[in-house]
C-alpha atoms as a PDB file:
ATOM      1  CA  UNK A   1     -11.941   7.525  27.760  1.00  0.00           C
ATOM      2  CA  UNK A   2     -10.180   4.545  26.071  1.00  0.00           C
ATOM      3  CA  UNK A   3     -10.281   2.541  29.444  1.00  0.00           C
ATOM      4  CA  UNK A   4     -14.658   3.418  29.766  1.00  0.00           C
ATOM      5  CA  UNK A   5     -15.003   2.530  25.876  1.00  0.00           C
ATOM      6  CA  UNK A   6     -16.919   6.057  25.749  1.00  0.00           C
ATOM      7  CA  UNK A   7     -17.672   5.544  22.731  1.00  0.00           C
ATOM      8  CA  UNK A   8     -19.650   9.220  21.879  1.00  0.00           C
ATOM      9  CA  UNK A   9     -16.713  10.570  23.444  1.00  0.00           C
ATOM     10  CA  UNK A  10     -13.970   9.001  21.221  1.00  0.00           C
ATOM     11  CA  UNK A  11     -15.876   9.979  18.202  1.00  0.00           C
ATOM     12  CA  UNK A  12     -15.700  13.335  19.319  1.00  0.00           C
ATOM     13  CA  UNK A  13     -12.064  13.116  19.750  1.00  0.00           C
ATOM     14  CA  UNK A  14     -11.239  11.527  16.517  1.00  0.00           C
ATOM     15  CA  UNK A  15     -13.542  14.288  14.952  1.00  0.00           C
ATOM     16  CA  UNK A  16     -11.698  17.074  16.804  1.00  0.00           C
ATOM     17  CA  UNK A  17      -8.188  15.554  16.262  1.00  0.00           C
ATOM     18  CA  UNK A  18      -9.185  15.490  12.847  1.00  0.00           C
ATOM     19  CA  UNK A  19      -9.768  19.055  12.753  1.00  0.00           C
ATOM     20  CA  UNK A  20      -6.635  20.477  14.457  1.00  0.00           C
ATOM     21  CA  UNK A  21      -4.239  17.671  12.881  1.00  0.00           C
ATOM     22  CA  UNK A  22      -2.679  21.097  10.902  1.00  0.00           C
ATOM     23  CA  UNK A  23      -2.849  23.619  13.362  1.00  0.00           C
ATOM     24  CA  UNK A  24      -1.927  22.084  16.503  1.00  0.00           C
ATOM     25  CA  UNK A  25      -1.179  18.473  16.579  1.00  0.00           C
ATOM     26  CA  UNK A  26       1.210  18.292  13.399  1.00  0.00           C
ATOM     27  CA  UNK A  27       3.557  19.932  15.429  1.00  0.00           C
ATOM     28  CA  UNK A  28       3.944  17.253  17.625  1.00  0.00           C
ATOM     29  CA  UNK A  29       3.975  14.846  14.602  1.00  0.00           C
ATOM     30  CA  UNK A  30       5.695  15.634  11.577  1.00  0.00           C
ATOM     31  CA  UNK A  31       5.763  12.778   8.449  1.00  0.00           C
ATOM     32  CA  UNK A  32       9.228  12.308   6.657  1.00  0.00           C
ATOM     33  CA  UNK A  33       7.626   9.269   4.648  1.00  0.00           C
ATOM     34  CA  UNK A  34       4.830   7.245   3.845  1.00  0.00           C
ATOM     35  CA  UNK A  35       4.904   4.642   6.933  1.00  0.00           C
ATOM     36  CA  UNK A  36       3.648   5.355  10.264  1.00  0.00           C
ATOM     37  CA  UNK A  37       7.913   4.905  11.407  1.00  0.00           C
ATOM     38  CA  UNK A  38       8.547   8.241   9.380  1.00  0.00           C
ATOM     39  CA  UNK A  39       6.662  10.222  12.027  1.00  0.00           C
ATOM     40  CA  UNK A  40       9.088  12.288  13.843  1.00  0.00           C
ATOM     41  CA  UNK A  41       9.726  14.460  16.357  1.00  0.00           C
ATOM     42  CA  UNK A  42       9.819  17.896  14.691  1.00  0.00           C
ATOM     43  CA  UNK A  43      12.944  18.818  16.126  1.00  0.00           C
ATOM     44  CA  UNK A  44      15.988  18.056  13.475  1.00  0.00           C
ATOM     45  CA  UNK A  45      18.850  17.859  16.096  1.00  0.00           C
ATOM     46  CA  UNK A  46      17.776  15.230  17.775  1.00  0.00           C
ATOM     47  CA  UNK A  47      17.838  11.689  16.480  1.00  0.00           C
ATOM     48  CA  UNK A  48      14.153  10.855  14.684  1.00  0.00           C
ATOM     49  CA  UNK A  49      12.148   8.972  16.475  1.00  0.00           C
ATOM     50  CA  UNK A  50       8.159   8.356  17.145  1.00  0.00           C
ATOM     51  CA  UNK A  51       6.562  10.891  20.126  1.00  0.00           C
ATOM     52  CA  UNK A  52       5.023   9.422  23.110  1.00  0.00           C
ATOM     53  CA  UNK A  53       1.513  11.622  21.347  1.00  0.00           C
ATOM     54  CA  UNK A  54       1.932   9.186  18.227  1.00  0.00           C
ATOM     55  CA  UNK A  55       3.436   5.636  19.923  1.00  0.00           C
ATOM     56  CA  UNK A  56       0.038   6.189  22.065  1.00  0.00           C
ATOM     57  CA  UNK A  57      -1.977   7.070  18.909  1.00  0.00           C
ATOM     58  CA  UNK A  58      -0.789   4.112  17.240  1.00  0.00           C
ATOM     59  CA  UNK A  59      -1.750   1.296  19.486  1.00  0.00           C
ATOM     60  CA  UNK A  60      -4.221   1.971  22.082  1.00  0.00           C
ATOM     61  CA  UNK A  61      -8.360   1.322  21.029  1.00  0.00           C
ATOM     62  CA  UNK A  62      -9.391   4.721  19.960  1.00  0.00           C
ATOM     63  CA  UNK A  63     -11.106   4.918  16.744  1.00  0.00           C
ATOM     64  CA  UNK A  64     -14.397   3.829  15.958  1.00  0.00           C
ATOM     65  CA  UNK A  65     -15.155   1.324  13.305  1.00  0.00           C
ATOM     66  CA  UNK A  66     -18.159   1.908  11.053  1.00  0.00           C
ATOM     67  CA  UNK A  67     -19.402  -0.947  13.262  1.00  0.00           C
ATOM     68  CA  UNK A  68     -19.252   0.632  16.107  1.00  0.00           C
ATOM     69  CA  UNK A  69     -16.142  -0.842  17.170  1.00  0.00           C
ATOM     70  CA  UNK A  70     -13.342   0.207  19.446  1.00  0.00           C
ATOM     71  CA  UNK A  71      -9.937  -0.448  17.250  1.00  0.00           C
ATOM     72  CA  UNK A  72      -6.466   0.353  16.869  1.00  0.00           C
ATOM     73  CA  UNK A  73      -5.668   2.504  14.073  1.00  0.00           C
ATOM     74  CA  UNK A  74      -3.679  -0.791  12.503  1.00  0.00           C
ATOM     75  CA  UNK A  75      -6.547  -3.110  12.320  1.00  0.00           C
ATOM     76  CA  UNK A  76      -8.728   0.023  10.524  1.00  0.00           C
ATOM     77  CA  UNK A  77      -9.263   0.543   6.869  1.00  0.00           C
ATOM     78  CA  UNK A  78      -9.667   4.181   5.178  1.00  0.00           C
ATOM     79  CA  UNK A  79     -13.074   3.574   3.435  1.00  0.00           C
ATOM     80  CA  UNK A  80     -12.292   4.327  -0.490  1.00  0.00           C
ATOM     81  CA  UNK A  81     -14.024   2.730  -4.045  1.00  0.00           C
ATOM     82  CA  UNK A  82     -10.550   0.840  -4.324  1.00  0.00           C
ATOM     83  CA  UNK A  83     -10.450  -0.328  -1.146  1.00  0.00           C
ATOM     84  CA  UNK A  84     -13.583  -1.250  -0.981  1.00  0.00           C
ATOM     85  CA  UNK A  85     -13.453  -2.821  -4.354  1.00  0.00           C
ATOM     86  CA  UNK A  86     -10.939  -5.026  -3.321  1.00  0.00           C
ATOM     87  CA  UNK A  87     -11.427  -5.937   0.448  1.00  0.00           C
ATOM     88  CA  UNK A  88     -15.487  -5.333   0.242  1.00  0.00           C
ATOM     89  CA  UNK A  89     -16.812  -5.670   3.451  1.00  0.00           C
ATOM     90  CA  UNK A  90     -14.848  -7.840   5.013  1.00  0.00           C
ATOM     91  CA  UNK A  91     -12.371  -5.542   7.158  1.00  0.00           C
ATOM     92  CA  UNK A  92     -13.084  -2.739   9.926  1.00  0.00           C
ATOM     93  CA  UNK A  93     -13.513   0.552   8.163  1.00  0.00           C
ATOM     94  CA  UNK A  94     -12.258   3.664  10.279  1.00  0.00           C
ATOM     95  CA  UNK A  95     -15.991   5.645  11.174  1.00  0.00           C
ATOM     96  CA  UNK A  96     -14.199   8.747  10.799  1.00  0.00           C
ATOM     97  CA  UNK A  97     -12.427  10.582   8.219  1.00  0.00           C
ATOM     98  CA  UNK A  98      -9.052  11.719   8.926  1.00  0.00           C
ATOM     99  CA  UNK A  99      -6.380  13.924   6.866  1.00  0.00           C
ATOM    100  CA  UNK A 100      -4.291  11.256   4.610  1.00  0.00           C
ATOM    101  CA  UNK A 101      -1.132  12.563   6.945  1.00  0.00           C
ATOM    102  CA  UNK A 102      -3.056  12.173   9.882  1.00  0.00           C
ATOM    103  CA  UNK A 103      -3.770   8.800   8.926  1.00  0.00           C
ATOM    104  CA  UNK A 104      -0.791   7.343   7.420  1.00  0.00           C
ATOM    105  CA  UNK A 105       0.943   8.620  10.753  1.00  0.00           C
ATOM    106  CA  UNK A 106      -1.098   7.083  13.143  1.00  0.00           C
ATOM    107  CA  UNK A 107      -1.103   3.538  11.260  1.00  0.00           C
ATOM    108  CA  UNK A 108      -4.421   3.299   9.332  1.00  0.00           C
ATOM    109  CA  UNK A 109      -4.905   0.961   6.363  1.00  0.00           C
ATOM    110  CA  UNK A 110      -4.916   3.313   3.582  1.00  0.00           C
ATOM    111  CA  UNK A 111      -3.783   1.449   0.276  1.00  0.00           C
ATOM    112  CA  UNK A 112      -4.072  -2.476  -0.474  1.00  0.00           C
END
């Protein structure tokens, strides 16, 4: 999908990931701070690092911009009125609205 820039089918990916992030995928990723580095593997005798699920999350092309844009979570901003205030429309906002967790784990612009 992120090779074919399917674009209608990345949006439904984002939408679905977006869905399950509690119920299935936060298993695979669990937060222990506020930076996309906290994201660990949920298993607490092993040493913490990032999953293969989230270092792929992080910096392939996935999400859709409100543009219509392929981008990595790291060059997308969460749309808000303080963020917006602020940057206006000058940076990629992400087209789809993921869980804060979901977010701050994958690498998305959240605060300025």
């Amino acid at each position: 999908l992120i090779e074919a820039a399917d674009l209608p089918r990345l949006s439904a990916l984002a939408e679905a990931m977006a869905d399950e992030w509690r119920t299935a995928l936060r298993a695979r990723v669990v937060l222990g701070s506020e930076t996309a580095e906290g994201a660990l593997l949920p298993n607490s005798t092993m040493p913490a690092r990032p999953t293969q699920l989230l270092r792929l999350l992080q910096t392939q092309r996935w999400l859709i911009s409100t543009d219509g844009v392929l981008h990595a979570p790291n060059e997308l901003w969460v749309s808000t009125k303080q963020v917006r205030s602020l940057l206006g429309g000058g940076v990629a906002y992400a087209a789809t609205a993921l869980p804060d967790e979901m977010g701050r784990a994958i690498g998305l612009n959240i605060h300025v």
